[in-house]
C-alpha atoms as a PDB file:
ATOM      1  CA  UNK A   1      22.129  73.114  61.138  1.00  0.00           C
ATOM      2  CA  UNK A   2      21.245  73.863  57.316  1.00  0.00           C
ATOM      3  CA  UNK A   3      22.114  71.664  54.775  1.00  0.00           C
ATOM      4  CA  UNK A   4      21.755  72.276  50.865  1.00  0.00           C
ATOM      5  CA  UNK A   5      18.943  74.560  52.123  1.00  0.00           C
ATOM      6  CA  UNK A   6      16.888  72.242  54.727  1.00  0.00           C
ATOM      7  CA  UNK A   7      17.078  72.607  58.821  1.00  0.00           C
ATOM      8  CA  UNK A   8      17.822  70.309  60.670  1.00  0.00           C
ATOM      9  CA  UNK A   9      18.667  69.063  64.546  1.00  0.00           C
ATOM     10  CA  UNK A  10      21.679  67.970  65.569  1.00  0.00           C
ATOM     11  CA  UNK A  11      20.960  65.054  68.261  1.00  0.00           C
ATOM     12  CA  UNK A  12      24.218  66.139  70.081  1.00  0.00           C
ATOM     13  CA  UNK A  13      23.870  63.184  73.049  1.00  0.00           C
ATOM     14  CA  UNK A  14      24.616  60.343  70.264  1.00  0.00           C
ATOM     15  CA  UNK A  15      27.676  60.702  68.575  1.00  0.00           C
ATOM     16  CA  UNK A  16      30.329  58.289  67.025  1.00  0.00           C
ATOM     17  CA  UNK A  17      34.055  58.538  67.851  1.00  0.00           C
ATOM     18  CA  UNK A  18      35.546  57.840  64.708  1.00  0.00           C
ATOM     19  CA  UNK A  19      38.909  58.223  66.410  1.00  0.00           C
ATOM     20  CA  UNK A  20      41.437  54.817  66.589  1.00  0.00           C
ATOM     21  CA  UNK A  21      41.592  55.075  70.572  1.00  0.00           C
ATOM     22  CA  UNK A  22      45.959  54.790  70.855  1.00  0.00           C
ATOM     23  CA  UNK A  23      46.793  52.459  73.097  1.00  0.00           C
ATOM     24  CA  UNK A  24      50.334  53.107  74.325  1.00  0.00           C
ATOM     25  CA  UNK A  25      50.785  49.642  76.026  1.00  0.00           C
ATOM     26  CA  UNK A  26      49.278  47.420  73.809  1.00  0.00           C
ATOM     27  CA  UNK A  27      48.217  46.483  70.021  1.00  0.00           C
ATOM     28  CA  UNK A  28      48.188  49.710  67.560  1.00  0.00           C
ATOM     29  CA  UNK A  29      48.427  50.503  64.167  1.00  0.00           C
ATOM     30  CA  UNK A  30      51.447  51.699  62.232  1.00  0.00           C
ATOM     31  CA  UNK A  31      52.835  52.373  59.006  1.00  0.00           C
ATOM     32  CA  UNK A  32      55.522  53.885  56.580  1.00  0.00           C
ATOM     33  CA  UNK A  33      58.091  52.154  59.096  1.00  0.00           C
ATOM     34  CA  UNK A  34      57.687  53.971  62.188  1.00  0.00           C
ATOM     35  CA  UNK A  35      58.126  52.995  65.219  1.00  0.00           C
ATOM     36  CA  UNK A  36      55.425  52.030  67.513  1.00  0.00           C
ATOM     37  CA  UNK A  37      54.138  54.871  69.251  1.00  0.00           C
ATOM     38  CA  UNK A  38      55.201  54.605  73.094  1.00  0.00           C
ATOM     39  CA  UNK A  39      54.440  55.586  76.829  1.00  0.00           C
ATOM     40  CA  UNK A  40      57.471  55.315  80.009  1.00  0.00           C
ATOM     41  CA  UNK A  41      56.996  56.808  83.470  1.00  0.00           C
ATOM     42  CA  UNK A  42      58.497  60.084  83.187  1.00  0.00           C
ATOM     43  CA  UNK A  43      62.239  60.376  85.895  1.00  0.00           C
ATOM     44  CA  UNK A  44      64.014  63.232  87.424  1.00  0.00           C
ATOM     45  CA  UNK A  45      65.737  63.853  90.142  1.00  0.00           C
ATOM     46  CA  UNK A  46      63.902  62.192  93.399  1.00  0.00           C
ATOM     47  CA  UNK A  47      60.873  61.359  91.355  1.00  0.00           C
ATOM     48  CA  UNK A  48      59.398  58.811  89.275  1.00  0.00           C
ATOM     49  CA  UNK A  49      55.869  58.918  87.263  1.00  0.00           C
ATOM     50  CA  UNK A  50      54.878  55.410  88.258  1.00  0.00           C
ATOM     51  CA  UNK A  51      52.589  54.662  91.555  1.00  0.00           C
ATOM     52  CA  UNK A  52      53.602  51.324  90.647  1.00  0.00           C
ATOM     53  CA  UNK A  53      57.061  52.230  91.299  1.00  0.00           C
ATOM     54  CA  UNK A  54      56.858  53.527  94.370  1.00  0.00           C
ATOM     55  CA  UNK A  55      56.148  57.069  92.895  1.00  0.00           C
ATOM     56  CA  UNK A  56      53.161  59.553  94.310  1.00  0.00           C
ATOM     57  CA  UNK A  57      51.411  59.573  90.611  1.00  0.00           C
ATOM     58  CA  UNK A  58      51.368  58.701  87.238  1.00  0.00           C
ATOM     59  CA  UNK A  59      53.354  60.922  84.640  1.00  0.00           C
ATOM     60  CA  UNK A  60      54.066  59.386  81.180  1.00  0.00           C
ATOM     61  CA  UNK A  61      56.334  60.393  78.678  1.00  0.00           C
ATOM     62  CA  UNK A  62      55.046  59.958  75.418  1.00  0.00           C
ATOM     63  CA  UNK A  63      56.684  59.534  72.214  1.00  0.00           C
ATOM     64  CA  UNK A  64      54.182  59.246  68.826  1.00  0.00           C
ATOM     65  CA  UNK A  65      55.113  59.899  65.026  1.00  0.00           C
ATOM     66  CA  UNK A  66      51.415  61.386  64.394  1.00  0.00           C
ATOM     67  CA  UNK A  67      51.256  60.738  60.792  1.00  0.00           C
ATOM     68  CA  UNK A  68      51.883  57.066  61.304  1.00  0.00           C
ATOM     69  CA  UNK A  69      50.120  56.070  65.099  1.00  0.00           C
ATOM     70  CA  UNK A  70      46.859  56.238  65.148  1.00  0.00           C
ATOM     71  CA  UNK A  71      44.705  58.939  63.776  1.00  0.00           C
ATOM     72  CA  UNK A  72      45.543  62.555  62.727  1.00  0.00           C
ATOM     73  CA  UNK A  73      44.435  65.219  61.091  1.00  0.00           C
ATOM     74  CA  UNK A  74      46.942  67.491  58.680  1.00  0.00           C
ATOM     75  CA  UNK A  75      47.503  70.706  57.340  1.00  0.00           C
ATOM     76  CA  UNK A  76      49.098  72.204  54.121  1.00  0.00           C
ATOM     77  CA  UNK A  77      52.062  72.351  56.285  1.00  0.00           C
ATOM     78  CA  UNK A  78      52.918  68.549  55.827  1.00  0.00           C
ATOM     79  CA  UNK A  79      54.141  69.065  52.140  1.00  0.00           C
ATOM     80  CA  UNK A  80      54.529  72.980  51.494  1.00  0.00           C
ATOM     81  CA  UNK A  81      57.611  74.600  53.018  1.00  0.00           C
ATOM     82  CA  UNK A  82      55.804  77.380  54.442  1.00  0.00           C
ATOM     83  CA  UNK A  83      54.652  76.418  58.059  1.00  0.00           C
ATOM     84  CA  UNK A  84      50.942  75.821  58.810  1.00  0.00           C
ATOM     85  CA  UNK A  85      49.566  74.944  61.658  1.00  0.00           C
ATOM     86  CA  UNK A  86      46.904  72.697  62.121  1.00  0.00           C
ATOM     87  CA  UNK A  87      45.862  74.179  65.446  1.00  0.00           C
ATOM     88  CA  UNK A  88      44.267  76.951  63.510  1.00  0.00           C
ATOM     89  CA  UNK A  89      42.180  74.839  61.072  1.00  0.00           C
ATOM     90  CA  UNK A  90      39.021  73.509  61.247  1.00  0.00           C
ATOM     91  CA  UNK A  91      37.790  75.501  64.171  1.00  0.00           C
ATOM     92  CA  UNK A  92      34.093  75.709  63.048  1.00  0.00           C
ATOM     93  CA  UNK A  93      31.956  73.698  65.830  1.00  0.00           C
ATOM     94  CA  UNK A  94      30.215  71.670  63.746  1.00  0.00           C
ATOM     95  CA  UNK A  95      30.721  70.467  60.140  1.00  0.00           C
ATOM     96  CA  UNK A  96      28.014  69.208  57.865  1.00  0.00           C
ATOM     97  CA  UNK A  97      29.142  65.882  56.192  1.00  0.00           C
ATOM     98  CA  UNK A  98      28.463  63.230  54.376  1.00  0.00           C
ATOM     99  CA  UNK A  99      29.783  59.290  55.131  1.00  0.00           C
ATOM    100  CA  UNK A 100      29.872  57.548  52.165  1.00  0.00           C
ATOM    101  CA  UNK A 101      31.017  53.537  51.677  1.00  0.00           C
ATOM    102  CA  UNK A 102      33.484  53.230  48.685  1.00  0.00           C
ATOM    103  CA  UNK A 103      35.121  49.715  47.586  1.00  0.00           C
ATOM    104  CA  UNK A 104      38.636  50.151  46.256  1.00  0.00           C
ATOM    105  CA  UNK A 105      39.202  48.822  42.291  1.00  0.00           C
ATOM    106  CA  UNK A 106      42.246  47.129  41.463  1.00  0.00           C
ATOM    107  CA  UNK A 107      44.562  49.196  39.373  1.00  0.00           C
ATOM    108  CA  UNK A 108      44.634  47.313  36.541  1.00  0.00           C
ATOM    109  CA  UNK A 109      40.838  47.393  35.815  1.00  0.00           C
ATOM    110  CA  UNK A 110      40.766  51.523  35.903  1.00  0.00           C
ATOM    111  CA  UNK A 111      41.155  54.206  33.412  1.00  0.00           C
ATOM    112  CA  UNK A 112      42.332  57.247  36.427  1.00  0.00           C
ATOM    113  CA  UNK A 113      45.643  57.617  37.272  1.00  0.00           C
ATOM    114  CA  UNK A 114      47.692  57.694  33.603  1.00  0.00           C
ATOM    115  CA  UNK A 115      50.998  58.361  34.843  1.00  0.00           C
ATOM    116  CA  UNK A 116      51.232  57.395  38.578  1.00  0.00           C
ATOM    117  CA  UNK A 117      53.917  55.425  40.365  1.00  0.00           C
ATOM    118  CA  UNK A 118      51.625  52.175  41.133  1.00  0.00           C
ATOM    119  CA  UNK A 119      52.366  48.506  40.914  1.00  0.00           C
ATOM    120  CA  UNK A 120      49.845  45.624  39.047  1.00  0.00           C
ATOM    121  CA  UNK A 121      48.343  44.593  42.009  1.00  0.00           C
ATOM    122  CA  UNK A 122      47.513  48.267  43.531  1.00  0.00           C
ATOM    123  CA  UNK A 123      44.089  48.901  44.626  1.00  0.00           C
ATOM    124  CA  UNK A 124      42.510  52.477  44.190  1.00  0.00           C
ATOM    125  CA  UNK A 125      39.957  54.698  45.305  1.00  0.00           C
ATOM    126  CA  UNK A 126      38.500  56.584  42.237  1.00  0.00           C
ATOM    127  CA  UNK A 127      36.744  59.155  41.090  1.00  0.00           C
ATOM    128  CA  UNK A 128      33.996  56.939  39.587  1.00  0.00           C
ATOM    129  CA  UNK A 129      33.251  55.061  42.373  1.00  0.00           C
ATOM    130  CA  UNK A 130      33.086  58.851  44.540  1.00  0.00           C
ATOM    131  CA  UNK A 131      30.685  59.680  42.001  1.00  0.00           C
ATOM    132  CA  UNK A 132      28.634  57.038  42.092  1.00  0.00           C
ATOM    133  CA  UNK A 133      28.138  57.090  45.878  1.00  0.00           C
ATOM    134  CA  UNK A 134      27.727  60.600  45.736  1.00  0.00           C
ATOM    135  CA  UNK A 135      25.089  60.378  43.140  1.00  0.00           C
ATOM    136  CA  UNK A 136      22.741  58.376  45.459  1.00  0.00           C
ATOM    137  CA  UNK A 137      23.375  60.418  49.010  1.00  0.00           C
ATOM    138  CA  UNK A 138      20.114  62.495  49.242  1.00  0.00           C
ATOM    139  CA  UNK A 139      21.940  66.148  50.066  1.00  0.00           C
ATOM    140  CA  UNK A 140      25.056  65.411  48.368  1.00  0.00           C
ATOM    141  CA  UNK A 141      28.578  66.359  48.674  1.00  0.00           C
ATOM    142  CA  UNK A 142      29.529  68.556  51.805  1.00  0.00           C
ATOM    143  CA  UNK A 143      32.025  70.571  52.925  1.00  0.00           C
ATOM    144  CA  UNK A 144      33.303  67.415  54.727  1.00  0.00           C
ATOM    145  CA  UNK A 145      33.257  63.827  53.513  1.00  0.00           C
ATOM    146  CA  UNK A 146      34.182  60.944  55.149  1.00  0.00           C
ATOM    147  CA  UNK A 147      35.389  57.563  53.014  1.00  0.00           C
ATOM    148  CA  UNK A 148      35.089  54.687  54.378  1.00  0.00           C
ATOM    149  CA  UNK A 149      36.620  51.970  52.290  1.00  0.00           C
ATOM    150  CA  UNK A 150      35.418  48.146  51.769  1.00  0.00           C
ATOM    151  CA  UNK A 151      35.571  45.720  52.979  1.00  0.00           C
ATOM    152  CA  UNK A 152      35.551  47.288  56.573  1.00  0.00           C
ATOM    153  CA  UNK A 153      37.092  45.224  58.816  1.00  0.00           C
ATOM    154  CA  UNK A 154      38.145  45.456  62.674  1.00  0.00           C
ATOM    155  CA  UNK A 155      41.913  44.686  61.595  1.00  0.00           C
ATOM    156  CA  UNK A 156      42.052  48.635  60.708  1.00  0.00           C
ATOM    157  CA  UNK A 157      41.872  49.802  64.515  1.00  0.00           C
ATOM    158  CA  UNK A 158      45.383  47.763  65.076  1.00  0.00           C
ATOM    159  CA  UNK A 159      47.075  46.971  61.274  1.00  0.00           C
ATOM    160  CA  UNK A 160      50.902  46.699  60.678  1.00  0.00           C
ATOM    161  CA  UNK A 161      50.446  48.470  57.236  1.00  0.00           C
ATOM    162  CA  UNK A 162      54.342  47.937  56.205  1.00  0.00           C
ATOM    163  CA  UNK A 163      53.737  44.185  56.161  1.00  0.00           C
ATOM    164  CA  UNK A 164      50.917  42.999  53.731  1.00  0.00           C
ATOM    165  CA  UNK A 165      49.535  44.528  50.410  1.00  0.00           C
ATOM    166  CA  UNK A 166      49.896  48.242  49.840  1.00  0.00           C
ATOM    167  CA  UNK A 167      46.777  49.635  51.556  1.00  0.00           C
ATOM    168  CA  UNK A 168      44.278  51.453  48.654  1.00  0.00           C
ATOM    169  CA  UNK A 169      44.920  54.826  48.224  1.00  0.00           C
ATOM    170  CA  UNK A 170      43.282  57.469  45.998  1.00  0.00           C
ATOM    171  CA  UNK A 171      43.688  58.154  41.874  1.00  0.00           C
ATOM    172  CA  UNK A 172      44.633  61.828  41.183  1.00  0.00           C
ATOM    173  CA  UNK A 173      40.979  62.072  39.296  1.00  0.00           C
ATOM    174  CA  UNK A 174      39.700  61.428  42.495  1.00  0.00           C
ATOM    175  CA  UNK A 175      41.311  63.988  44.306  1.00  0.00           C
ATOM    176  CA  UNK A 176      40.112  66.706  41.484  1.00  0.00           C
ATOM    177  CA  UNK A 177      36.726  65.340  41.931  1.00  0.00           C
ATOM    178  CA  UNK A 178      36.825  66.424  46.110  1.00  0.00           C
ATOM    179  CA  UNK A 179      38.797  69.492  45.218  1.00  0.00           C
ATOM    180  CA  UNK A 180      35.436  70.579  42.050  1.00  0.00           C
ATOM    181  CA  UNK A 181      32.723  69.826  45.235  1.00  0.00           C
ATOM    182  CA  UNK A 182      35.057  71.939  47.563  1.00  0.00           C
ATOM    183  CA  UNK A 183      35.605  69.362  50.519  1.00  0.00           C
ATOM    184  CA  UNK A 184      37.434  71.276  53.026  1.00  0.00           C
ATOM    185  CA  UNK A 185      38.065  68.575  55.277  1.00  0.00           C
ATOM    186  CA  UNK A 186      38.488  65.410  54.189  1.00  0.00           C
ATOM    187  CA  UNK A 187      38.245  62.036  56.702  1.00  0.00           C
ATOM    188  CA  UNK A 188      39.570  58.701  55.409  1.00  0.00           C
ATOM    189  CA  UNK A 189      40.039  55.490  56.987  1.00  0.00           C
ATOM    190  CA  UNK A 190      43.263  54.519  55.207  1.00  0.00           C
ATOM    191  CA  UNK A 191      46.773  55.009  56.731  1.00  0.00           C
ATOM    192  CA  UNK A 192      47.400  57.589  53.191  1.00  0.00           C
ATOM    193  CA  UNK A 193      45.943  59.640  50.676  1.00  0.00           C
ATOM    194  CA  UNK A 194      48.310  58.461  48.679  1.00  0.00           C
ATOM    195  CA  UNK A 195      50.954  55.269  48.014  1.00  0.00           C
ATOM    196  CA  UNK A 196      52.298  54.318  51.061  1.00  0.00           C
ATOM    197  CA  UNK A 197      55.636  54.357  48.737  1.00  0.00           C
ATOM    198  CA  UNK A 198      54.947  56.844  45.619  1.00  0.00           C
ATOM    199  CA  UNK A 199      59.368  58.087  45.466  1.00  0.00           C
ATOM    200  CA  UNK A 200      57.925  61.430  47.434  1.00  0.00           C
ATOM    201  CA  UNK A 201      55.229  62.446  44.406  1.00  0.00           C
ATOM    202  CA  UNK A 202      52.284  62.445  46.447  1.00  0.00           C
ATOM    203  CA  UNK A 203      49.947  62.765  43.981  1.00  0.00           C
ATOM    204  CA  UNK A 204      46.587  63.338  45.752  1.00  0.00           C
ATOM    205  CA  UNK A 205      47.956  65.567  48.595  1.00  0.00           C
ATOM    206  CA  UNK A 206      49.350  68.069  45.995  1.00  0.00           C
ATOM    207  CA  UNK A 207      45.897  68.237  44.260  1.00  0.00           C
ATOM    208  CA  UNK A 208      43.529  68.237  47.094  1.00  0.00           C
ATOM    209  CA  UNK A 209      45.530  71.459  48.620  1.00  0.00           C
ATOM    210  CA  UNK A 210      46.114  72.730  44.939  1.00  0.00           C
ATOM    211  CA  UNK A 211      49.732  72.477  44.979  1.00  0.00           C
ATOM    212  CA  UNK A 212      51.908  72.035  42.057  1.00  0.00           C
ATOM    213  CA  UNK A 213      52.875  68.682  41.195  1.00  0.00           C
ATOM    214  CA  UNK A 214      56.122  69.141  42.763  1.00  0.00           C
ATOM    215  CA  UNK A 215      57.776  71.621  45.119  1.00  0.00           C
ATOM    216  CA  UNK A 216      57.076  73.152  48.606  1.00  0.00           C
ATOM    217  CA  UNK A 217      55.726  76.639  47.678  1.00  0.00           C
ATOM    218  CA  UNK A 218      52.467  77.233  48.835  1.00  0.00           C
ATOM    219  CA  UNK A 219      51.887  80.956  49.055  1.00  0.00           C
ATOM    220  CA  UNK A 220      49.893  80.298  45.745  1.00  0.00           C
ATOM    221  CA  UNK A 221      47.816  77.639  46.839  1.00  0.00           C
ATOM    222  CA  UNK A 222      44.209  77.586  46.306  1.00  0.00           C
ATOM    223  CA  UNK A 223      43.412  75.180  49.499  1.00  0.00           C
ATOM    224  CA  UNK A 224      45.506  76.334  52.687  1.00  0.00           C
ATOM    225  CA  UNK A 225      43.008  75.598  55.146  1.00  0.00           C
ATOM    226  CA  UNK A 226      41.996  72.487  53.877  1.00  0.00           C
ATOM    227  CA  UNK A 227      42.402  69.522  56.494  1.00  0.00           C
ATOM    228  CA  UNK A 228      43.045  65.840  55.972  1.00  0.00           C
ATOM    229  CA  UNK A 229      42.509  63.419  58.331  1.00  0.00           C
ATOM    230  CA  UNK A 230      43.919  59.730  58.083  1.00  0.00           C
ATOM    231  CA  UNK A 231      43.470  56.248  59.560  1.00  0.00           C
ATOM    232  CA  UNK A 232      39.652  56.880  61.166  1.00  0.00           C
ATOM    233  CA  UNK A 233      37.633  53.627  61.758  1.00  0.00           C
ATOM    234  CA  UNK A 234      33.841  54.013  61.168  1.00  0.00           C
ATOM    235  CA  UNK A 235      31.716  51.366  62.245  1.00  0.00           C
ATOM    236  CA  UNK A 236      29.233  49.009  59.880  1.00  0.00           C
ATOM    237  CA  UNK A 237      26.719  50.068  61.674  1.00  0.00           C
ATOM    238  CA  UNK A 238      26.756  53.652  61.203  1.00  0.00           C
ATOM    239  CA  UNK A 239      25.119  54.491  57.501  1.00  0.00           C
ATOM    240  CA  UNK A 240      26.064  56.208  55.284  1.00  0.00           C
ATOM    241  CA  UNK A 241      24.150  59.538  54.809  1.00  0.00           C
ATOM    242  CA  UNK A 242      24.506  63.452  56.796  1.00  0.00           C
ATOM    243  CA  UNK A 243      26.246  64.027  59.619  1.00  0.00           C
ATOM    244  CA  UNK A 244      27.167  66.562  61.818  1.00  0.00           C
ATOM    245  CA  UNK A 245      31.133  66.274  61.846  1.00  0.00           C
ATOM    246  CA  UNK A 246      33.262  67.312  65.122  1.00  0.00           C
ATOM    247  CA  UNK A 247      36.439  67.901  64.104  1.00  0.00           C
ATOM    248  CA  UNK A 248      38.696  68.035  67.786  1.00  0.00           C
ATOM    249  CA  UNK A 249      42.564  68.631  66.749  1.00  0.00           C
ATOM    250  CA  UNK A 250      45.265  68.370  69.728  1.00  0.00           C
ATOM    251  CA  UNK A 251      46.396  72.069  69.228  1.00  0.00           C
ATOM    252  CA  UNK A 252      49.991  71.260  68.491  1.00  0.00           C
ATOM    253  CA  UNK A 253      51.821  74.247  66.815  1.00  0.00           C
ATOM    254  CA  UNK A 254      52.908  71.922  63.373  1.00  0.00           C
ATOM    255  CA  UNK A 255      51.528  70.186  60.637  1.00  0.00           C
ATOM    256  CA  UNK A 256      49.824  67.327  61.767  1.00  0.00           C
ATOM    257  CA  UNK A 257      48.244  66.168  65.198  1.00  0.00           C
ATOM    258  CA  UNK A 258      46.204  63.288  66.867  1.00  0.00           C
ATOM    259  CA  UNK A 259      42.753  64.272  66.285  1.00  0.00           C
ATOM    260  CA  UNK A 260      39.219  62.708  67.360  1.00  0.00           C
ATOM    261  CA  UNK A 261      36.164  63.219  65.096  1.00  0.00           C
ATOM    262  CA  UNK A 262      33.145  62.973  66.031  1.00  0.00           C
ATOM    263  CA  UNK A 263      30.089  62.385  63.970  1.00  0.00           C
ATOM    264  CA  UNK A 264      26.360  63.388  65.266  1.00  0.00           C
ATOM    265  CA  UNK A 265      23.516  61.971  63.587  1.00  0.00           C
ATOM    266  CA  UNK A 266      21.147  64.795  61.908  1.00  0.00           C
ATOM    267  CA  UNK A 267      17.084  64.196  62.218  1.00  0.00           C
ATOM    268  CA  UNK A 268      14.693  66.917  60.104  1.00  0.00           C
ATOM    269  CA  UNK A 269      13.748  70.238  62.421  1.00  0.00           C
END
C-alpha cells in the first residue's frame, strides 16, 4: 500500500475490529429513542427456530433500527431524497487511514459553530482540535479518518445515549475541515455526527456530503459516495497513526447498514 508517496506492508494477520459486536440478548447501546435492537425464534406453520424449543435448528428473527444499534455505516441516502445505497460504497479492499485521539471542548469555550442549535453545556468536536492532531500524524490526513473521542471509556460498547448528557458531536468548521482534506469515509465513535436533537438541521451531515443547508436534493452534491460510519469503539491500546482500513458493509439495498471495520497495522516495505 502507498501512502503520501511511501510503500508500505500491510500485516493482514493482525487486525482490530472496531465494530460494537450487537448482542441481541443482552446489554447494547442505543440512542435517539429507539428501541433495543432484538432477536425471537422465527414460527410458521409446524416449525419453530429454537432447538431449545423442541425445534430441529436455530432461526432468529431479527429486528434492528441500524442508525441507532450498534454500529453502521451510511450513505448520502440518509438525508437526500434521492436513494443511495450503501451497498455500493466503499468497495475498495483496503483504505489508507489515519486514527487520530481528539478530546471534545465544551461549547461555551469555542469560537466554531456561530449559529448552531446547541445548549451551554454541549461538548464539541472541532476543527482546531482536528487540526492539531492532524498536524502531528507523520503522513497526514487520508482518505479515511477515524476519531476517536476522549476520554475513551468501555461504557461506549453498551451506552443508553437518550439518558445522560448529550454525547459530543462535531462543529460545522469541523466538518469543512474533513470535507478541504477530502475524507471519503469517515469513522467516529460517537452515536452522531451531529446533535443527537439539532430540530432536523443536521449541520455536519449536510456539509460533509456537500449538501445544502436544508433540503433533500442531492443530484448536485459534491460528495455522493462519501460514507459515514457511527458508534465504532477503538481500543486505548491501539495508537494513533496509519492504518490500513477494512471497510465490510452488510449489503442492504438502503441508506445505512451494520458494518464492521477493520483496521490493519502498516510496517515500512
Amino acid at each position: 500500500m502507498s501512502v503520501g508517496g511511501h510503500a508500505f506492508r500491510v500485516l493482514s494477520t493482525t487486525p482490530t475490529d472496531i465494530s460494537l459486536h450487537l448482542d441481541f440478548h443482552g446489554d447494547q447501546p442505543r440512542h435517539f429513542g429507539a428501541p433495543t435492537a432484538r432477536a425471537r425464534p422465527l414460527e410458521v406453520e409446524g416449525f419453530v427456530g429454537d432447538t431449545r424449543a423442541g425445534g430441529s435448528c436455530n432461526c432468529e428473527v431479527l429486528t434492528l433500527v441500524p442508525h441507532c444499534n450498534g454500529t453502521h455505516t451510511e450513505s448520502i441516502g440518509h438525508i437526500a431524497a434521492e436513494p443511495r445505497s450503501v451497498a455500493s460504497l466503499a468497495t475498495d479492499a483496503l483504505i489508507p487511514a489515519l486514527l487520530v485521539s481528539v478530546p471534545s471542548c465544551p461549547r461555551e469555550d469555542s469560537t466554531e459553530g456561530a449559529g448552531l442549535f446547541s445548549l451551554p453545556d454541549d461538548r464539541l468536536i472541532t476543527a482546531a482540535a482536528l487540526q492539531e492532531v492532524a498536524e502531528s500524524a507523520e503522513h497526514g490526513p487520508q482518505p479515511a479518518l477515524v476519531i476517536r473521542t476522549l476520554p475513551n471509556d468501555e461504557g461506549k460498547r453498551f451506552r443508553h445515549y437518550d439518558s445522560g448528557p448529550t454525547p459530543p458531536y462535531l462543529s460545522p468548521e469541523a466538518a469543512d475541515l474533513l470535507v478541504s482534506w477530502n475524507v471519503r469515509h469517515l469513522l467516529i465513535d460517537l452515536p452522531s455526527v451531529d446533535r443527537t436533537h439539532d430540530e432536523g438541521r443536521l449541520y455536519a451531515h449536510r456539509r460533509f456530503w456537500g449538501m445544502a443547508p436544508s433540503g433533500t436534493g442531492a443530484p448536485g452534491s459534491l460528495r455522493p459516495d462519501a460514507t459515514i460510519t457511527e458508534m465504532v469503539f477503538v481500543p486505548n491500546q491501539l495508537e494513533d497513526g496509519i492504518y490500513a482500513l477494512s471497510l465490510q458493509i452488510a449489503p442492504f439495498v438502503t441508506d445505512a447498514a451494520p458494518s464492521r471495520p477493520l483496521l490493519f497495522p502498516l510496517e515500512a516495505a
